[in-house]
Protein backbone atom coordinates (compact mmCIF):
# COMPACT_ATOMS: atom_id res chain seq x y z
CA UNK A 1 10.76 11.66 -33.78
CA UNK A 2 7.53 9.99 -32.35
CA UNK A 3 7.74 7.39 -35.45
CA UNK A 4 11.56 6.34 -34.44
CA UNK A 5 10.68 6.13 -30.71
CA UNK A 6 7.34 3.79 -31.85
CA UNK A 7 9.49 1.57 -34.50
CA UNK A 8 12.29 1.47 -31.22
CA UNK A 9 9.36 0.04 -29.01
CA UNK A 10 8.42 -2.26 -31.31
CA UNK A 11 11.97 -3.46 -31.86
CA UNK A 12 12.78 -3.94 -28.49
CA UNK A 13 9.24 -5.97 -27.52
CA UNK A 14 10.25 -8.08 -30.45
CA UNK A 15 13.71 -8.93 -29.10
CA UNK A 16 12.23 -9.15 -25.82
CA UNK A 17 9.82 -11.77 -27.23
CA UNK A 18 12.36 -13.40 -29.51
CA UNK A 19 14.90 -13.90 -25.87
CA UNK A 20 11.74 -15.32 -24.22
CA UNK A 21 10.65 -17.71 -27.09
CA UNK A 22 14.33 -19.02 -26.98
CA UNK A 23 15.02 -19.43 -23.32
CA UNK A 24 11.72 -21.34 -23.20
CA UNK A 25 12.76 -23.44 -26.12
CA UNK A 26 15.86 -24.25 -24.53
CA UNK A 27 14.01 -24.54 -20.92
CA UNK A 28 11.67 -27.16 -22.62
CA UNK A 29 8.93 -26.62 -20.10
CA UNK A 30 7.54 -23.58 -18.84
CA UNK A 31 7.29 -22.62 -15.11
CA UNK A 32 5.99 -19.66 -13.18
CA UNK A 33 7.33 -18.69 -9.40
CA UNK A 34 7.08 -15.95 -7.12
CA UNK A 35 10.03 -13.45 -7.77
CA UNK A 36 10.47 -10.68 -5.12
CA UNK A 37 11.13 -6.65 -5.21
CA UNK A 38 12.19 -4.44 -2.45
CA UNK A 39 9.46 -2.06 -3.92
CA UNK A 40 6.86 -4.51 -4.88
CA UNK A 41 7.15 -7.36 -2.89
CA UNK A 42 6.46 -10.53 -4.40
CA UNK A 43 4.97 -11.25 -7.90
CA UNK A 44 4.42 -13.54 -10.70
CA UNK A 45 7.24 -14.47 -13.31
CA UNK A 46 8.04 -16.93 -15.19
CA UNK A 47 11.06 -19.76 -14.97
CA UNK A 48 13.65 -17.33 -15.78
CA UNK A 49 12.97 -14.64 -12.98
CA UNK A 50 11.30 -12.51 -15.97
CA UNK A 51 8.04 -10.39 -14.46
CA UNK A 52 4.77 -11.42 -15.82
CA UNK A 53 2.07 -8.17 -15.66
CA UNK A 54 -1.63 -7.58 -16.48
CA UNK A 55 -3.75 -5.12 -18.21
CA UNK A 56 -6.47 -3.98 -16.15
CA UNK A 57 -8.76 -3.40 -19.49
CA UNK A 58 -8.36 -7.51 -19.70
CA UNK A 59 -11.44 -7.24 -16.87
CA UNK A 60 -10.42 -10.95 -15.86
CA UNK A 61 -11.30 -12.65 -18.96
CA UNK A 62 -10.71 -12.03 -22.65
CA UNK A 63 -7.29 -10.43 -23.76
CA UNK A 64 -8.07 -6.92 -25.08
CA UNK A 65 -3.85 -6.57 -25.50
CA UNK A 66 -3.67 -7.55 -29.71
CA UNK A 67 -1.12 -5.06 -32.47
CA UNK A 68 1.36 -3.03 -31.41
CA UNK A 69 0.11 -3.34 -27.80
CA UNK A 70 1.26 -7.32 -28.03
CA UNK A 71 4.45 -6.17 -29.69
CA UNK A 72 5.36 -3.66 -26.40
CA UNK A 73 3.33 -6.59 -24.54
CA UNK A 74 3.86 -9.82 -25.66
CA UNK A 75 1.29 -12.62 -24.84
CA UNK A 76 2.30 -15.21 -22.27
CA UNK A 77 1.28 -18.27 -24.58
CA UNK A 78 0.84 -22.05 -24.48
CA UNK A 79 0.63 -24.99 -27.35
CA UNK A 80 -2.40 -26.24 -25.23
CA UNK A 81 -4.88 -26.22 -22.18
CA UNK A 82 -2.96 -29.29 -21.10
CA UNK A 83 0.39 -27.63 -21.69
CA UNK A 84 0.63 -25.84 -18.84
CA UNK A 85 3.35 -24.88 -16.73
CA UNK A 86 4.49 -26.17 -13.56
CA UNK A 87 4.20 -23.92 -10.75
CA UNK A 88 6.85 -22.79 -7.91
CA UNK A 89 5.56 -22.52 -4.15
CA UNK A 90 3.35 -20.26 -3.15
CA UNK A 91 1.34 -20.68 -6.43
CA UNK A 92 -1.81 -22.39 -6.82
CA UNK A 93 -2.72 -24.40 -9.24
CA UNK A 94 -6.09 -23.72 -9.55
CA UNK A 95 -5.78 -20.45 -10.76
CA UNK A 96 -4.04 -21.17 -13.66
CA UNK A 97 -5.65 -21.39 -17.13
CA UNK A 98 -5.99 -20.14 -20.54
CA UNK A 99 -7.90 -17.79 -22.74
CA UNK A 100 -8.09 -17.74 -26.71
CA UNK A 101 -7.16 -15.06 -28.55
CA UNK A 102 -8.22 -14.03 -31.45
CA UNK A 103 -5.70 -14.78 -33.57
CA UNK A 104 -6.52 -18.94 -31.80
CA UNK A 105 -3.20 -19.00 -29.66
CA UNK A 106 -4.11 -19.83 -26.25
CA UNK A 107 -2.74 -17.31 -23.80
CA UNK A 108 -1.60 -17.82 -20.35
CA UNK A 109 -4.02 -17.03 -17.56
CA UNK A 110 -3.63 -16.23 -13.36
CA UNK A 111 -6.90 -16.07 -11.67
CA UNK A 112 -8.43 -15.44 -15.09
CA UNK A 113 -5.67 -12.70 -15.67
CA UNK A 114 -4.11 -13.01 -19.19
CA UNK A 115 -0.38 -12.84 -18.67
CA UNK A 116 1.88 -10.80 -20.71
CA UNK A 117 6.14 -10.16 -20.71
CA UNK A 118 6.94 -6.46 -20.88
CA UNK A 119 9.16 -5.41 -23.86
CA UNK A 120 11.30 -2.87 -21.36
CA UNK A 121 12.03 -5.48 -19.18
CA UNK A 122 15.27 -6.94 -20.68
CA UNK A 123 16.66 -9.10 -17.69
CA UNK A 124 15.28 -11.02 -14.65
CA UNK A 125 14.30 -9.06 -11.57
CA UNK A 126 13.31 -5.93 -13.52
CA UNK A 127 10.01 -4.64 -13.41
CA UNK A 128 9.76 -1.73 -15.57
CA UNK A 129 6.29 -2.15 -16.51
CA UNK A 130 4.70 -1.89 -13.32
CA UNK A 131 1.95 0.83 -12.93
CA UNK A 132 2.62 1.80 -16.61
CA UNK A 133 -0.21 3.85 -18.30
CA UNK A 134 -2.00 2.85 -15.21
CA UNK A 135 -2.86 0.07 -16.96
CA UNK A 136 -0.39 -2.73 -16.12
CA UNK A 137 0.47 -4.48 -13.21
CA UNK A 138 2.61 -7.28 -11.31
CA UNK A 139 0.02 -9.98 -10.20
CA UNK A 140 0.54 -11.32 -6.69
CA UNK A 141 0.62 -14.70 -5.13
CA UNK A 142 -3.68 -14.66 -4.92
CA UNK A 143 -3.43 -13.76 -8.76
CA UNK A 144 -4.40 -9.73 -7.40
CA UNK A 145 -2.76 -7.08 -9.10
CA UNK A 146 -0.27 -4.98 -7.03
CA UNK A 147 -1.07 -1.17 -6.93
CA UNK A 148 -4.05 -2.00 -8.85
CA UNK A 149 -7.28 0.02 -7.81
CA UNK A 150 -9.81 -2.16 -6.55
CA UNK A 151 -12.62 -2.89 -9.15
CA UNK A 152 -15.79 -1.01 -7.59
């Protein structure tokens, strides 16, 4: 039973990724706004209301989020450092950057935050993965995560 829940996971972060790859193709360029939750106020996503999160492990800096965890949690990615996206108001451009992974994509980065879609999130608006595992998080206008405990 644990196997077929695990291979369902992984299917649905795959469709999840293939729907975002698309709409981006058919976008043409990327952009990232503020999208707004009765329960979580407002947080990063990306041009097509989708939520954007964080994995505290990340520590600001390298993304620690590779396997099945990018398959549940796929990478926010970019062709290149100067292909980034534009940004919506309220968003500041100087906290915007990348990180390589290992496999040499360059992934997305808020206020040194790698950025990653969550596979359970299937339409705009929804932010399923917030507070999972205690682990992942909405990001917030200043690039802080939302619920997150304070590093200390």
């Amino acid at each position: 039973m644990r196997t077929i829940r695990n291979n369902l996971l992984k299917i649905t972060g795959l469709l999840a990724l293939m729907t975002v790859a698309l709409s981006l193709a058919q976008e043409g360029a990327m952009s990232l706004n503020l999208a707004e939750s009765a329960d979580h106020g407002q947080f990063l996503a990306d041009g097509n209301g989708m939520a954007l999160y964080i994995f505290a492990p990340d520590a600001q800096g390298a993304s620690t989020c590779s396997g099945d965890c990018a398959v549940n949690w796929p990478p926010v990615t970019v062709e290149s450092a100067d292909a980034l996206p534009t940004l919506g108001e309220g968003l500041d451009s100087a906290l915007l950057g990348t990180v390589e992974r290992e496999d040499g994509t360059l992934q997305l980065t808020y206020n040194g935050w790698p950025l990653y879609y969550f596979g359970g999130d299937t339409e705009a608006g929804q932010t399923n993965g917030q507070a999972v595992g205690g682990n992942w998080f909405l990001l917030d206008p200043m690039g802080a995560g939302i619920g997150m405990e304070p590093a200390g």
